[in-house]
Protein backbone atom coordinates (compact mmCIF):
# COMPACT_ATOMS: atom_id res chain seq x y z
CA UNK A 1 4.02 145.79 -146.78
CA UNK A 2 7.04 145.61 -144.46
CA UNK A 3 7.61 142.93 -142.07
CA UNK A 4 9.30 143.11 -138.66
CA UNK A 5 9.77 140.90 -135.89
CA UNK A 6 8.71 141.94 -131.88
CA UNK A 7 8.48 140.49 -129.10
CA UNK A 8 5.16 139.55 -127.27
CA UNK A 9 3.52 142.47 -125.93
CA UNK A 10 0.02 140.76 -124.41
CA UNK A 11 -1.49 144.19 -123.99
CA UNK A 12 -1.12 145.26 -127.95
CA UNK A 13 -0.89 141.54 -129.32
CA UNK A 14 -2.52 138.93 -127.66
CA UNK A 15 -5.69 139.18 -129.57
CA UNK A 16 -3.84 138.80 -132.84
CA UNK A 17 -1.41 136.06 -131.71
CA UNK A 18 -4.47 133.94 -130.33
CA UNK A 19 -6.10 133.89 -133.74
CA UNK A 20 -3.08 132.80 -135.03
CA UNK A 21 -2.94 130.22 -132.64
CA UNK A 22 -6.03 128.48 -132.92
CA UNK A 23 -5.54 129.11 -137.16
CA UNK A 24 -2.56 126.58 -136.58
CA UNK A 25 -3.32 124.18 -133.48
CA UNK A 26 -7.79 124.23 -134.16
CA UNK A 27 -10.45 125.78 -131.75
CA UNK A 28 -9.31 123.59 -128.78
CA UNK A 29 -6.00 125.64 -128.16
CA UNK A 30 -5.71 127.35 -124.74
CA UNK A 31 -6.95 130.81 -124.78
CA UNK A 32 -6.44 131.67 -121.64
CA UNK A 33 -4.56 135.22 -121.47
CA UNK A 34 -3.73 134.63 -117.56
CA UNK A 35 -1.96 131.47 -118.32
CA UNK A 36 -0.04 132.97 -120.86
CA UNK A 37 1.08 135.78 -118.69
CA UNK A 38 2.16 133.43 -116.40
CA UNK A 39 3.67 131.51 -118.94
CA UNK A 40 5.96 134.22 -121.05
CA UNK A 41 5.93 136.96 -119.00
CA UNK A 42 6.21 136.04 -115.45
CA UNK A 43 8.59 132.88 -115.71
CA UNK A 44 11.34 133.26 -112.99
CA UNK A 45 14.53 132.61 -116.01
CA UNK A 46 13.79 135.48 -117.63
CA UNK A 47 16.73 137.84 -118.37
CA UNK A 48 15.22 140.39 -120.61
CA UNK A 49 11.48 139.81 -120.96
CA UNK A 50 9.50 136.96 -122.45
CA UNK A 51 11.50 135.57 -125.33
CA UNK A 52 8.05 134.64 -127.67
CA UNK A 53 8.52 136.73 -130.85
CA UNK A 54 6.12 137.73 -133.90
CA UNK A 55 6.22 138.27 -137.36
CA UNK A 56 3.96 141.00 -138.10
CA UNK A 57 3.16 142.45 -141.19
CA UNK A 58 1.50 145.65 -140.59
CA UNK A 59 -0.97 144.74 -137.93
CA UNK A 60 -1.78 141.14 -138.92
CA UNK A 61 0.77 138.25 -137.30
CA UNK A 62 2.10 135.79 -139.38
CA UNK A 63 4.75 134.43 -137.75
CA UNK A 64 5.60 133.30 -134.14
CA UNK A 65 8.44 131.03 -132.50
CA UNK A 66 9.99 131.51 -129.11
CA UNK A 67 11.85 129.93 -126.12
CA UNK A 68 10.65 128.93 -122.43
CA UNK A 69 13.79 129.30 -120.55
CA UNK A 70 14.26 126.95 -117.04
CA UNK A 71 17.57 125.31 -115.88
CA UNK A 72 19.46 122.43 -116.85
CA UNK A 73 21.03 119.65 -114.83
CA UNK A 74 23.92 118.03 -117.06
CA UNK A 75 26.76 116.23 -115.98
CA UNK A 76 27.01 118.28 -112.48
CA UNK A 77 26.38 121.53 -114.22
CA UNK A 78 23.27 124.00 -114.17
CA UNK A 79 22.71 125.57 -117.41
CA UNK A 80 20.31 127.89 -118.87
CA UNK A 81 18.29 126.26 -121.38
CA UNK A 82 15.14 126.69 -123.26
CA UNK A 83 12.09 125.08 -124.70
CA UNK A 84 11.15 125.69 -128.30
CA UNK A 85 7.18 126.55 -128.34
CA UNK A 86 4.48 127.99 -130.39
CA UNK A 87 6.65 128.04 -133.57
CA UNK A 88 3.34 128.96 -136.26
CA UNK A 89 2.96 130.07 -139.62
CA UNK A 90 -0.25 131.64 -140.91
CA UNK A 91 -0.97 129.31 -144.06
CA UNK A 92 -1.02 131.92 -146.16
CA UNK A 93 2.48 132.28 -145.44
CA UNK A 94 3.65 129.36 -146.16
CA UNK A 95 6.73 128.40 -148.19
CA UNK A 96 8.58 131.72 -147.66
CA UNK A 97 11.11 130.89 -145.23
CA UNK A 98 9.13 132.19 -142.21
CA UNK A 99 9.70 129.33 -139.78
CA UNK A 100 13.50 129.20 -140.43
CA UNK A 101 13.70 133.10 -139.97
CA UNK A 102 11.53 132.73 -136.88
CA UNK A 103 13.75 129.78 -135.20
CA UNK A 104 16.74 131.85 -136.25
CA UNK A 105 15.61 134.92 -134.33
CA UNK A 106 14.82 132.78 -131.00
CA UNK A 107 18.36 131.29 -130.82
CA UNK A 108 20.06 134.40 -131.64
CA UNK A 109 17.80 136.43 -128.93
CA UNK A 110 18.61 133.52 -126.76
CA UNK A 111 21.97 133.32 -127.08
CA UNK A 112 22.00 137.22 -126.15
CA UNK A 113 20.03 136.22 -123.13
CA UNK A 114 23.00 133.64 -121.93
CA UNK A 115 20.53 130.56 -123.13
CA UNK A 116 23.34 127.59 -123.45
CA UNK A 117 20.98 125.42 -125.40
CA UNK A 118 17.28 125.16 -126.64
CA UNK A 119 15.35 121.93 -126.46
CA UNK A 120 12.40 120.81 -127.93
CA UNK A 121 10.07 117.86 -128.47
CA UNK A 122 9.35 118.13 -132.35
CA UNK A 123 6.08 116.95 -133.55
CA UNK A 124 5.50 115.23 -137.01
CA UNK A 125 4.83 118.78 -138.44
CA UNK A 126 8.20 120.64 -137.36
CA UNK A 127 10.91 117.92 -136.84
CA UNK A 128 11.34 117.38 -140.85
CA UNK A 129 12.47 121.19 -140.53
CA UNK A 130 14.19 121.19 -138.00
CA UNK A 131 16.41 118.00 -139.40
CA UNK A 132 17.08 120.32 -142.26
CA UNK A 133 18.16 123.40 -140.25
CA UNK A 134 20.68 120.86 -138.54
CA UNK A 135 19.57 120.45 -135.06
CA UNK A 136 20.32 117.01 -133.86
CA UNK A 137 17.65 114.46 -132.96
CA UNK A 138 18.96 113.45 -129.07
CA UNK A 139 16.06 110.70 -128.54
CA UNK A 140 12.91 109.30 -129.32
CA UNK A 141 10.45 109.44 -126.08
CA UNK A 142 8.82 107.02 -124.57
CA UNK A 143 5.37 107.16 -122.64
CA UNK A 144 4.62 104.43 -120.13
CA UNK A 145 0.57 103.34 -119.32
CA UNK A 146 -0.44 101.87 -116.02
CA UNK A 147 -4.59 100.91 -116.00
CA UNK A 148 -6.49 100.94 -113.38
CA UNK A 149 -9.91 101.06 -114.20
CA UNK A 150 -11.33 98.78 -117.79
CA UNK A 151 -14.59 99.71 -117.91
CA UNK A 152 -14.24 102.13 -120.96
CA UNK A 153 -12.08 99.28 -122.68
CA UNK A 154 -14.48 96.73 -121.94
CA UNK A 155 -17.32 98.69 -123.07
CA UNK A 156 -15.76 99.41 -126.52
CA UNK A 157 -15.00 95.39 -126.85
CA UNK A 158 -17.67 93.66 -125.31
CA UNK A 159 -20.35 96.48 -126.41
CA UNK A 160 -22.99 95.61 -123.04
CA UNK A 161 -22.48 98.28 -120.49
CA UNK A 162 -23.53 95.72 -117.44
CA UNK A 163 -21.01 93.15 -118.71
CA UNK A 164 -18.30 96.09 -119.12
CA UNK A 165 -19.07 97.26 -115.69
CA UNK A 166 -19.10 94.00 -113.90
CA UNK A 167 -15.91 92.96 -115.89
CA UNK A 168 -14.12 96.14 -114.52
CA UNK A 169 -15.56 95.78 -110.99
CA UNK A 170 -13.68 92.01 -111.12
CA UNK A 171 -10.94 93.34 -112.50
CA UNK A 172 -9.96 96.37 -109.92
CA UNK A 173 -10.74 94.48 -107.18
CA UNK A 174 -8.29 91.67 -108.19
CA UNK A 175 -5.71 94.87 -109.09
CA UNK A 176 -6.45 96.69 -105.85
CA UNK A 177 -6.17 93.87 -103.57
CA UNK A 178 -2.69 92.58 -105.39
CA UNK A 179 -1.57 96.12 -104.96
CA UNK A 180 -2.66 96.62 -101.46
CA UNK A 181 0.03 93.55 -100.76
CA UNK A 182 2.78 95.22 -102.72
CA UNK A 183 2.98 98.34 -100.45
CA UNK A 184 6.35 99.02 -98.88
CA UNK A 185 5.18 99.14 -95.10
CA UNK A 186 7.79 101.61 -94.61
CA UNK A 187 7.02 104.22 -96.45
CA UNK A 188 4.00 106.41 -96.17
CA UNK A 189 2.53 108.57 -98.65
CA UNK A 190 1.02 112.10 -98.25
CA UNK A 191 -1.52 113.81 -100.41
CA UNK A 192 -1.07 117.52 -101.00
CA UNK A 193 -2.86 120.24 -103.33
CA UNK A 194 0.86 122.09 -103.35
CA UNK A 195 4.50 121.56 -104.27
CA UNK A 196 5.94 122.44 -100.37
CA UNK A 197 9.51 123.51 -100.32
CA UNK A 198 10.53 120.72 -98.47
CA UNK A 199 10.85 118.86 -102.01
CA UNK A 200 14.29 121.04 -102.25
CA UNK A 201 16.25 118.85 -100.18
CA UNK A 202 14.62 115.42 -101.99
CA UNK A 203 16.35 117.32 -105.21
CA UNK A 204 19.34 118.62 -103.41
CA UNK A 205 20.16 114.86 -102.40
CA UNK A 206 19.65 112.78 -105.58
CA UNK A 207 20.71 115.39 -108.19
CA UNK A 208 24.14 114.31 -108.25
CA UNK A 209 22.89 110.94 -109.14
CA UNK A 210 21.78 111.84 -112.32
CA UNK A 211 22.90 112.97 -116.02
CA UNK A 212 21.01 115.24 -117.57
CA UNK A 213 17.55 116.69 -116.99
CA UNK A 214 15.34 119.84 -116.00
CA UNK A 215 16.04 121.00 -112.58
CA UNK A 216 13.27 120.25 -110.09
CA UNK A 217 14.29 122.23 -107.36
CA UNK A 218 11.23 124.19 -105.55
CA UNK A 219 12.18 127.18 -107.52
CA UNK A 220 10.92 125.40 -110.72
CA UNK A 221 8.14 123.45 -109.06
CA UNK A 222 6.77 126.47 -107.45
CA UNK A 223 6.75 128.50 -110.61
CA UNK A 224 5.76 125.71 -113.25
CA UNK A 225 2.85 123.84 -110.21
CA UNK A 226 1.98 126.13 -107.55
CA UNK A 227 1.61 129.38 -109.76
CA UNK A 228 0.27 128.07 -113.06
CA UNK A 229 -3.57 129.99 -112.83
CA UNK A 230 -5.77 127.68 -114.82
CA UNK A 231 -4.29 124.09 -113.80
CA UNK A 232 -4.60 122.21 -110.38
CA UNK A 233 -1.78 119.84 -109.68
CA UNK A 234 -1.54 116.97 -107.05
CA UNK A 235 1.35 116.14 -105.06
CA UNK A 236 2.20 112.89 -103.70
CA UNK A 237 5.37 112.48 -101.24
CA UNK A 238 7.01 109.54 -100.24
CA UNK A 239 8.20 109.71 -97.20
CA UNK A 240 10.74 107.15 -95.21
CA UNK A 241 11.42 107.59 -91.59
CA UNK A 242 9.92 111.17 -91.97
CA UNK A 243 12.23 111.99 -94.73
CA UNK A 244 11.06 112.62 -98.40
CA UNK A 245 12.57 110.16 -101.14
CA UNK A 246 10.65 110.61 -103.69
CA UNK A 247 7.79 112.93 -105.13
CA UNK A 248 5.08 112.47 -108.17
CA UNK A 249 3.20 115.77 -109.23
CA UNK A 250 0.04 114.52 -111.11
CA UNK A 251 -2.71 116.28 -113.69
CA UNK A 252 -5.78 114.95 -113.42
CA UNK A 253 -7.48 115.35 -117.02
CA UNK A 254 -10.33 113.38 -118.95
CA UNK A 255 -8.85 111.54 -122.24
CA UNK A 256 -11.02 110.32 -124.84
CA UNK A 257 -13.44 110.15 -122.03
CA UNK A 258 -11.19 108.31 -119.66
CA UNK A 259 -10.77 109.63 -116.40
CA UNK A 260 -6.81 109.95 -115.98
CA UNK A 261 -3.70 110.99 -114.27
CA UNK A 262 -0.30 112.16 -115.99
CA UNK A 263 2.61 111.92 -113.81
CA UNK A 264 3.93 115.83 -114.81
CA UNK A 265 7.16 115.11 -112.50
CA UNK A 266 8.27 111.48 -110.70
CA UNK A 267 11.50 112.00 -109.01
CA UNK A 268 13.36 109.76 -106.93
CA UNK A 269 16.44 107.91 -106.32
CA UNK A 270 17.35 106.89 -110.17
CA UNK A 271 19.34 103.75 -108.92
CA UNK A 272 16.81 102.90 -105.95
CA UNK A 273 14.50 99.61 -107.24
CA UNK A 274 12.81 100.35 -103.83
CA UNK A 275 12.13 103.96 -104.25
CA UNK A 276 10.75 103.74 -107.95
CA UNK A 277 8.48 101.26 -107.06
CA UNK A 278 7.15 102.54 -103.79
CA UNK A 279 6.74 105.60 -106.06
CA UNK A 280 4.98 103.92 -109.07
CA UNK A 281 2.54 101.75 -106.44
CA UNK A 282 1.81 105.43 -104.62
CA UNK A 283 0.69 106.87 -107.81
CA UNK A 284 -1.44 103.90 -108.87
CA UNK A 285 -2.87 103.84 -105.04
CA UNK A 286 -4.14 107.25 -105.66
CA UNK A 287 -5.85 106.59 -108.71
CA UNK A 288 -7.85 103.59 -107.24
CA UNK A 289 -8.99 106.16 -104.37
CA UNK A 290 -9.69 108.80 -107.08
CA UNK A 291 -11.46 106.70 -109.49
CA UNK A 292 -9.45 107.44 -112.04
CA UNK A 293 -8.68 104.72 -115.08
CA UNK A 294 -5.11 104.95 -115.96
CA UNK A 295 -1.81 106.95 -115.44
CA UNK A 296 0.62 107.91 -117.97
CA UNK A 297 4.06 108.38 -116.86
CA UNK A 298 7.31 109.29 -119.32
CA UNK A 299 11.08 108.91 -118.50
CA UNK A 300 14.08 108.77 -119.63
CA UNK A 301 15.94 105.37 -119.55
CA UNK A 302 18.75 106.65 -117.10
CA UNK A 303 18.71 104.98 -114.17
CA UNK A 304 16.32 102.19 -113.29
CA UNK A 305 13.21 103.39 -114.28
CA UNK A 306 11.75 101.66 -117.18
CA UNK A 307 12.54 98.42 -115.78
CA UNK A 308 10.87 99.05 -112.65
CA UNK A 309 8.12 100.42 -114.17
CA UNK A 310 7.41 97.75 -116.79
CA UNK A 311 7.76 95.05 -114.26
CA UNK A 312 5.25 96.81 -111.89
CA UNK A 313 1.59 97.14 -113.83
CA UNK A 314 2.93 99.91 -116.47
CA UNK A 315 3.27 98.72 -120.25
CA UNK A 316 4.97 101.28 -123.08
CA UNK A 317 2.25 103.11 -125.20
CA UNK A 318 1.64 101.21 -128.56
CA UNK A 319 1.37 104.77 -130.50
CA UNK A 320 3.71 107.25 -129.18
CA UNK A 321 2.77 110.80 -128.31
CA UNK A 322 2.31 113.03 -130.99
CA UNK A 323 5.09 115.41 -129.87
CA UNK A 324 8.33 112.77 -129.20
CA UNK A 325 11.39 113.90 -131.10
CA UNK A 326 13.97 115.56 -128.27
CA UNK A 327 15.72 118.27 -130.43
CA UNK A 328 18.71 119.94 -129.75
CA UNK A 329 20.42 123.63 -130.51
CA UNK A 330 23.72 124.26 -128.24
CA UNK A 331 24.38 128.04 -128.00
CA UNK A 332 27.26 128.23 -126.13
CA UNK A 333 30.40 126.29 -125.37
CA UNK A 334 29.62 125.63 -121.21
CA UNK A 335 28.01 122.11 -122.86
CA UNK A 336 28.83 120.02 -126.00
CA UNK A 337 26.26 118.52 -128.24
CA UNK A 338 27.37 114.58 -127.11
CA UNK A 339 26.82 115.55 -123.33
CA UNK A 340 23.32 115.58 -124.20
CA UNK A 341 22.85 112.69 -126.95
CA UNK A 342 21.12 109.83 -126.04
CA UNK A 343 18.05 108.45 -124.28
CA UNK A 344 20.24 106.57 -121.52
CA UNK A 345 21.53 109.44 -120.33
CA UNK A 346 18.38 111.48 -119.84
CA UNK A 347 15.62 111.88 -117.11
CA UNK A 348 12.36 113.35 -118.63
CA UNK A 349 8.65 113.43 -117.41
CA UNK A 350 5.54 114.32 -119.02
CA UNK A 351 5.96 117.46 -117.79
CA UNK A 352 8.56 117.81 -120.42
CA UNK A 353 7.39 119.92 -123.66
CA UNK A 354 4.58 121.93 -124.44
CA UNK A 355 2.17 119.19 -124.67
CA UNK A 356 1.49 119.05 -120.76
CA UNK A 357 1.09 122.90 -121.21
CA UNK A 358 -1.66 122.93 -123.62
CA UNK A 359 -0.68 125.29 -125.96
């Protein structure tokens, strides 16, 4: 039966490309047809259409790969880049070259779209492949854990629940008051249910202190936090002298049945100890008021972030996160492969990759 590839019509396909979907990442994929709308069809960096291809052999899909395009902040430069998602074989496909035909036809429709280089965080499945198709292997992420609540911890080592819960309720007090005393007086925080556009000139300001990384300008935040249908995001400002220098944009989610915040976007000054920390001790703030029991933030080690954060309550993540090798594919010649290699060069949140998505 002939094969061909197309691209993602939700309409004729959707119901074909979800069962392929939950065939390859189990029952607990997102199904939601809205959020992939929003996703592929209605994302802002567009040129042509969605770029999320399918294999299809007669009316069964065995195949799909395709690109999220967004900008790219390197070196002073904006460029057109894209993630690498959803690349799938149906297993009774296997071993037949799909997934290198498939990540062949995204870069090639990409680089017809003006994409100047695809990214990706490989998991433990794809990166072997994609280390044999060439694509170079940037960084390793890392993923940084503050707690804030023990009670689940100390219920899984002490086994009592009263001991657990009077263990915890030492604990966060201790925490809570130590952190109360670590505030920067200065700077206030604000609590919003929506990116506001004022975060443009907080970008506009530090961008030229960075490297390389996504832009966060309200154009992105808008699209990727304010529009997303199925997710509510939280936005924290930090504001000095009624000026914003510095904004987290947090998902509240239940892990393992922990209560929990991941810091989707933390941007501030990269060089300002200050900054970071009044950050860091904003986030952790609202997770005492919210109940929640830990936050998980990720970043690159440009700047002073790490240190700041390991010396202020966050520790690195003893297993990393499933999806952790930053891949690279450069399309064009507007950026060179050793612009982008290396972890000290790079910014990157958890808001990174299509694990925050869901997909």
């Amino acid at each position: 039966m002939e094969r061909e590839i197309v691209r993602l019509d939700m309409n004729k396909d959707f119901e074909a490309f979800e069962e392929l979907s939950v065939i390859s990442f189990g029952e607990g994929t997102n199904s939601k047809k809205e959020m992939y709308q929003w996703l592929f069809d209605k994302n802002p960096y567009n040129k042509s259409g969605n770029m999320m291809y399918l294999l299809k052999e007669g009316d069964k899909v065995i195949g799909c790969d395709g690109l999220l395009p967004n900008e790219l902040y390197v070196n002073g430069k904006v460029l057109l880049t894209a993630h690498s998602v959803k690349s799938m074989t149906h297993p009774n496909y296997k071993k037949q070259g799909i997934f290198r035909t498939m990540t062949q036809n995204s870069c090639e429709r990409g680089r017809q779209d003006g994409v100047d280089v695809v990214i990706g965080l490989a998991n433990d499945q794809s990166y072997p492949a994609y280390q044999r198709f060439g694509w170079p292997t940037l960084f390793e992420k890392e993923v940084y854990v503050r707690p804030i609540l023990i009670n689940n911890i100390l219920k899984r080592r002490i086994k009592v629940g009263f001991l657990a819960s009077m263990g915890n309720s030492v604990y966060s007090a201790y925490m809570k008051n130590k952190l109360k005393g670590q505030m920067d007086k200065e700077i206030r925080f604000e609590i919003l249910d929506r990116v506001p556009e004022e975060i443009q000139k907080c970008w506009d300001k530090y961008k030229e202190k960075y490297r390389v990384m996504l832009v966060r300008d309200f154009k992105y935040c808008n699209y990727r936090y304010n529009l997303r249908p199925d997710v509510n995001y939280v936005t924290i400002l930090a504001r000095l002298n009624n000026e914003i220098i510095g904004f987290s944009i947090l998902h509240n989610s239940v892990a393992n049945g922990s209560k929990m915040t991941s810091a989707v976007e933390f941007f501030t000054d990269p060089t300002n100890e200050r900054y970071i920390k009044a950050l860091a001790n904003g986030v952790a703030k609202y997770c005492y008021d919210n109940g929640l029991e830990y936050a998980v933030v990720g970043t690159g080690l440009y700047g002073k972030y790490k240190e700041v954060l390991l010396n202020n309550g966050f520790m690195i993540t003893r297993k990393p996160p499933k999806n952790n090798m930053m891949i690279a594919n450069v399309l064009s010649d507007r950026v060179t492969i050793e612009e982008l290699m290396g972890h000290e060069n790079w910014h990157i949140t958890q808001g990174d990759g299509e694990t925050e998505l869901d997909l």
